[in-house]
Protein backbone atom coordinates (compact mmCIF):
# COMPACT_ATOMS: atom_id res chain seq x y z
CA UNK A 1 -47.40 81.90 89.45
CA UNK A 2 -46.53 83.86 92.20
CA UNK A 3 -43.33 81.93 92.85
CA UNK A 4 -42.60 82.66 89.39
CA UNK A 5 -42.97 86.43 89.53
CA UNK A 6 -40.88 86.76 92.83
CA UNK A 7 -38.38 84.64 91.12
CA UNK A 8 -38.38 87.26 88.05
CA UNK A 9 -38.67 90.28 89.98
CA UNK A 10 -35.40 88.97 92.68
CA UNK A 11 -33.52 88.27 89.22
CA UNK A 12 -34.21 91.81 88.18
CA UNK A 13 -33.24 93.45 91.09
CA UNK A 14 -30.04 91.72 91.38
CA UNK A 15 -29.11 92.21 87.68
CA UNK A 16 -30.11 96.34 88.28
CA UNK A 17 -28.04 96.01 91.67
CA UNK A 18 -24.79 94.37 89.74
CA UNK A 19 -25.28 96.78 86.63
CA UNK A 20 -24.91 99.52 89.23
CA UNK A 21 -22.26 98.50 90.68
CA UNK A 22 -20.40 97.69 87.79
CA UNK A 23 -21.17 101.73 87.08
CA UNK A 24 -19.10 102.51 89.55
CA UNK A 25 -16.17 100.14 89.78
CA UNK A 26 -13.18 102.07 87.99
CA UNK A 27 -11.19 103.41 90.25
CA UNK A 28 -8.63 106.11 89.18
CA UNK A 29 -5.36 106.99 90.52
CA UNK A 30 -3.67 110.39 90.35
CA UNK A 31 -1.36 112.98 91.12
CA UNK A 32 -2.02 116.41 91.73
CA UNK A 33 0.63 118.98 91.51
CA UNK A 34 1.70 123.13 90.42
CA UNK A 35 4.01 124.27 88.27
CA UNK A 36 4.45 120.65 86.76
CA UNK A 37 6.83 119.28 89.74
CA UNK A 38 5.14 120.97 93.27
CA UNK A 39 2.96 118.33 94.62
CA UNK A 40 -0.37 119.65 96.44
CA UNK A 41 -1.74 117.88 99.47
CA UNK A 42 -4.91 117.96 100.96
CA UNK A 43 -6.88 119.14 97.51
CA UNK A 44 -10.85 118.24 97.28
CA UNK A 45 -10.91 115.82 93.93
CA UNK A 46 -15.07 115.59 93.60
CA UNK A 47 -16.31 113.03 91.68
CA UNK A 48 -19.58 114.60 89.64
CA UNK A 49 -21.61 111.38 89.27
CA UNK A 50 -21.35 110.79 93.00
CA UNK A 51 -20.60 114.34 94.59
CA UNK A 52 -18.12 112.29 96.47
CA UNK A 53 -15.23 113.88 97.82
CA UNK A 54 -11.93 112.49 98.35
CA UNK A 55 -7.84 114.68 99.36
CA UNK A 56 -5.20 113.92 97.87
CA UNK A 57 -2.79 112.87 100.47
CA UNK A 58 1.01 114.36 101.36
CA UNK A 59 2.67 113.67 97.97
CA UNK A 60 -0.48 114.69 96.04
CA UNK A 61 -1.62 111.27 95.18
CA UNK A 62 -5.49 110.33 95.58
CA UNK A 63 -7.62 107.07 94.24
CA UNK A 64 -11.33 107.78 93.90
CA UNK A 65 -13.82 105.36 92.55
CA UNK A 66 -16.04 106.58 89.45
CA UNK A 67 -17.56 105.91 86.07
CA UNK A 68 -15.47 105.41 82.82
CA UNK A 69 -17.16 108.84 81.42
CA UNK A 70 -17.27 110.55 84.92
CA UNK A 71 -15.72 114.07 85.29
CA UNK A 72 -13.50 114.62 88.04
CA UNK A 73 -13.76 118.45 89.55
CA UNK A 74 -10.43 119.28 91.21
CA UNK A 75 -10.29 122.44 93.73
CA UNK A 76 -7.99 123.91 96.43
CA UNK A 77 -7.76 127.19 98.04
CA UNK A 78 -5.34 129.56 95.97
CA UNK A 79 -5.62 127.73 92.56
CA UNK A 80 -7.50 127.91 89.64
CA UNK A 81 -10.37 125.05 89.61
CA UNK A 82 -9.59 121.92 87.06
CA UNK A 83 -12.23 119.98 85.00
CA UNK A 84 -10.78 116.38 84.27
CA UNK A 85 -13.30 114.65 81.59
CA UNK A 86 -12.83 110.95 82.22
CA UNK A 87 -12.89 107.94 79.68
CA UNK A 88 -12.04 104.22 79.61
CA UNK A 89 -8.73 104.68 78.45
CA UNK A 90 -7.59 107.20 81.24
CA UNK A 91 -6.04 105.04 84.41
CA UNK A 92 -4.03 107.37 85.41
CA UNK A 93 -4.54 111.32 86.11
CA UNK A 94 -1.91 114.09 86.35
CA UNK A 95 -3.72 116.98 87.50
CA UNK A 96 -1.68 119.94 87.41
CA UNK A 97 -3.25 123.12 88.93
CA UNK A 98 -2.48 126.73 88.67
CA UNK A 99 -1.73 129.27 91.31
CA UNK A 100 -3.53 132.71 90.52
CA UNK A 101 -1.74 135.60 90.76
CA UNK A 102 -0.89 137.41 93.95
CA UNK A 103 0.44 136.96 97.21
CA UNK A 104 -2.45 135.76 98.77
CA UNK A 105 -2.92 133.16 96.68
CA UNK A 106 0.61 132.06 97.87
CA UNK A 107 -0.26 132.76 101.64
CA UNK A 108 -3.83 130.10 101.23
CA UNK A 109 -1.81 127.52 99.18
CA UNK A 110 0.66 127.51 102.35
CA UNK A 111 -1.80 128.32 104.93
CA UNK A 112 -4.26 125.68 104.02
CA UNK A 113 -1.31 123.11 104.03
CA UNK A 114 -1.45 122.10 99.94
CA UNK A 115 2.44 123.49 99.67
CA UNK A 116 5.18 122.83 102.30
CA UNK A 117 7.85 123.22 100.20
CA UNK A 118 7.64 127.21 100.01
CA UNK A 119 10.60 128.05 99.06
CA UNK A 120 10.13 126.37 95.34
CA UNK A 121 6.98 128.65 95.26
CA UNK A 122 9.34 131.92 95.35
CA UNK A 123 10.54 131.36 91.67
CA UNK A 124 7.92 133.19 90.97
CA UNK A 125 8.41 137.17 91.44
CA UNK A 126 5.11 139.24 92.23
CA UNK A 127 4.01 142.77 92.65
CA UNK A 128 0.73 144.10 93.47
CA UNK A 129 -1.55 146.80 94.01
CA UNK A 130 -0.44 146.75 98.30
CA UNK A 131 2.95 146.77 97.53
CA UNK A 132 2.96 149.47 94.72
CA UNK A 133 1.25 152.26 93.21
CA UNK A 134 0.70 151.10 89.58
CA UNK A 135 -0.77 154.05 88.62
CA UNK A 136 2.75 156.49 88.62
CA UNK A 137 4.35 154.50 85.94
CA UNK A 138 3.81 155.76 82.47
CA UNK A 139 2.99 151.68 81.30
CA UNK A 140 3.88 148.48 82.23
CA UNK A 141 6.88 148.16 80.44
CA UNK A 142 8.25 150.68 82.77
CA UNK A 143 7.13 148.50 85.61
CA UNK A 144 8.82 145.78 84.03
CA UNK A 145 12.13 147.50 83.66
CA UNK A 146 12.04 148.90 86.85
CA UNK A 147 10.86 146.56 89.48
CA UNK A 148 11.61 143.29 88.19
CA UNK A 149 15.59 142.45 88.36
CA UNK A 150 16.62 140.15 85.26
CA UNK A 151 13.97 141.09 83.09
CA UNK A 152 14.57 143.44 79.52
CA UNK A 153 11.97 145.01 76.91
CA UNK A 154 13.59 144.60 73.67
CA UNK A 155 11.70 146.46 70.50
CA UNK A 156 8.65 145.80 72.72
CA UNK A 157 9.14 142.47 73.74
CA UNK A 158 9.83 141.11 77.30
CA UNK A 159 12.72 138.91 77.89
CA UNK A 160 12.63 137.27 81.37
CA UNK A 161 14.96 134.75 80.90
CA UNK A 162 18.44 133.95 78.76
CA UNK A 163 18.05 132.56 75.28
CA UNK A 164 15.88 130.03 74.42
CA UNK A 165 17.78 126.68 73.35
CA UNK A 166 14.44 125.78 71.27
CA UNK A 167 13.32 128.36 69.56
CA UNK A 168 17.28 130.88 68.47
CA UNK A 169 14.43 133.59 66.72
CA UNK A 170 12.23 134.07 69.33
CA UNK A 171 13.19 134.83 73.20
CA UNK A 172 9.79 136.73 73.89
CA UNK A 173 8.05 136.04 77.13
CA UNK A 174 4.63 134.54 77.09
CA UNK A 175 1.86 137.19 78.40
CA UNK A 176 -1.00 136.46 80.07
CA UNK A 177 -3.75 139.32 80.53
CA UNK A 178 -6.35 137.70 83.19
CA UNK A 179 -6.06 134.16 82.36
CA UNK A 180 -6.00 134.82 78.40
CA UNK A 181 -2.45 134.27 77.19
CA UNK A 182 -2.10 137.95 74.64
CA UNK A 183 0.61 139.28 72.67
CA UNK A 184 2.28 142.35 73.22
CA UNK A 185 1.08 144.82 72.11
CA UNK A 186 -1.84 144.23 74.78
CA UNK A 187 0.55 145.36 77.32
CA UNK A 188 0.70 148.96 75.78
CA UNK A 189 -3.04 148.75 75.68
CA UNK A 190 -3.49 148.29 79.57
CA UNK A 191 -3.74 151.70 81.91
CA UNK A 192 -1.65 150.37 84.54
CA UNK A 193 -4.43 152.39 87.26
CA UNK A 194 -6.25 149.13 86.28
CA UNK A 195 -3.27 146.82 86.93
CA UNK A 196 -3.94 144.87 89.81
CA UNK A 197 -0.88 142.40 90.16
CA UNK A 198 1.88 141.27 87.80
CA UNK A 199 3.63 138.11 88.14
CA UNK A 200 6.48 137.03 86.71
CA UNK A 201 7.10 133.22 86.06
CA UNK A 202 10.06 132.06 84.98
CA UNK A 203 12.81 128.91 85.00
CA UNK A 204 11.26 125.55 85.65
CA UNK A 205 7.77 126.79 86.70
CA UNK A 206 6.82 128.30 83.84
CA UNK A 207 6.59 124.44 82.22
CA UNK A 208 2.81 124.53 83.26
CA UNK A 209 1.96 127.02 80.43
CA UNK A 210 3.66 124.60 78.08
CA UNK A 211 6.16 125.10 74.86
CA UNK A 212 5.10 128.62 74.98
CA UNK A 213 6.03 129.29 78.25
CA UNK A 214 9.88 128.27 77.69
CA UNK A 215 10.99 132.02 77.97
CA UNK A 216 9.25 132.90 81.28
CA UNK A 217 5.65 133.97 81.72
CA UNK A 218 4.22 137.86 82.56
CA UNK A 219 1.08 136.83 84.21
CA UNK A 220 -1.19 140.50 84.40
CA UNK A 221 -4.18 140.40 86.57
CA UNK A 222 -6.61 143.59 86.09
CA UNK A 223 -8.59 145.09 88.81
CA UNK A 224 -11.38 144.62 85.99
CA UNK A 225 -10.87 140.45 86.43
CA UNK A 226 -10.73 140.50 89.52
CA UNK A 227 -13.54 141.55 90.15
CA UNK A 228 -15.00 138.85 87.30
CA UNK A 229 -13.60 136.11 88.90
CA UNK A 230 -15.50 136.98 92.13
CA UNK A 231 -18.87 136.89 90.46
């Protein structure tokens, strides 16, 4: 009998021991990259079932092993955190992350080594509260016309870039108000002594917001979300 039930209870354990493993034997390949074409080195790509942590190497490419329904959480200094929810049809992950606004957020994506091409990060045109006092302008389409070269207001839209080969009827900018794309009349709504930074995205880097971002992005970061984010 006893032979019997250590017989049983090996069988068990193996069968629990292969069931586990089996959990965890997907393995998942990706890219990670910024402004759809920048690829970021050395980000953390966490695995939530396991809290294992893996970097993505030089070219932004990483393999973790993980569950078919596993959530991948992917991080690195100067970026916006990414959820990736898994499932058994995803073998491959293109992660693409996005810078927040502001010089520093430049300075830690070089610093920490995720960008060496830098120069490809400069297509993007920034002002903040260091560089300029916000508060002397009237409103921000003012700042707009005045400290950003190449960009218009047009019956109260802003044009950051040349005519839009999709779209003939609309050549509007995107605008994004502390992560929360707006239209815009929320720029007349904003006291600019609240305007923290203003960013303006525009020819091939503005793909990461999308269709809508074919005519250039105004990215808008109040001192209000700022100090939201932090919290």
């Amino acid at each position: 009998m006893r032979i019997v039930n250590f017989f049983s209870f090996t069988c068990t354990v193996l069968f629990l021991a292969s069931f586990s493993l089996s959990a965890q034997d997907k393995v998942i390949h990706g890219t990670v990259t910024t402004f759809d074409s920048i690829r970021l080195a050395k980000v953390d790509v966490k695995v939530k079932s396991t809290g294992q942590i893996i970097l993505t190497d030089n070219y932004g490419n990483f393999a973790v092993q993980c569950d078919n329904d596993d959530v991948l959480v992917v991080s690195a200094n100067g970026f916006y955190k990414q959820r990736v929810k898994l499932d058994s049809k995803i073998k491959f992950a293109a992660i693409n992350l996005v810078l927040k606004p502001g010089p520093k957020s430049r300075e830690h994506a070089v610093g920490y080594g995720h960008v060496s091409d830098v120069n490809r990060l400069n297509a993007l045109s920034n002002l903040n509260d260091d560089d300029l006092d916000f508060s002397k302008y009237t409103d921000i389409y003012e700042i707009l016309r005045g400290r950003f070269s190449g960009v218009r207001v047009v019956d109260g839209e802003v044009i950051v870039r040349g005519k839009n080969t999709f779209d003939s009827f609309n050549n509007a900018a995107l605008i994004v108000v502390d992560g929360v794309q707006r239209d815009e009349s929320a720029l007349s709504n904003i006291p600019t002594d609240q305007v923290k930074s203003i960013d303006i995205i525009k020819d091939g880097s503005s793909a990461i917001y999308g269709v809508q971002g074919a005519n250039g992005v105004v990215v808008i970061e109040t001192k209000r979300g700022s100090d939201m984010s932090k919290k």
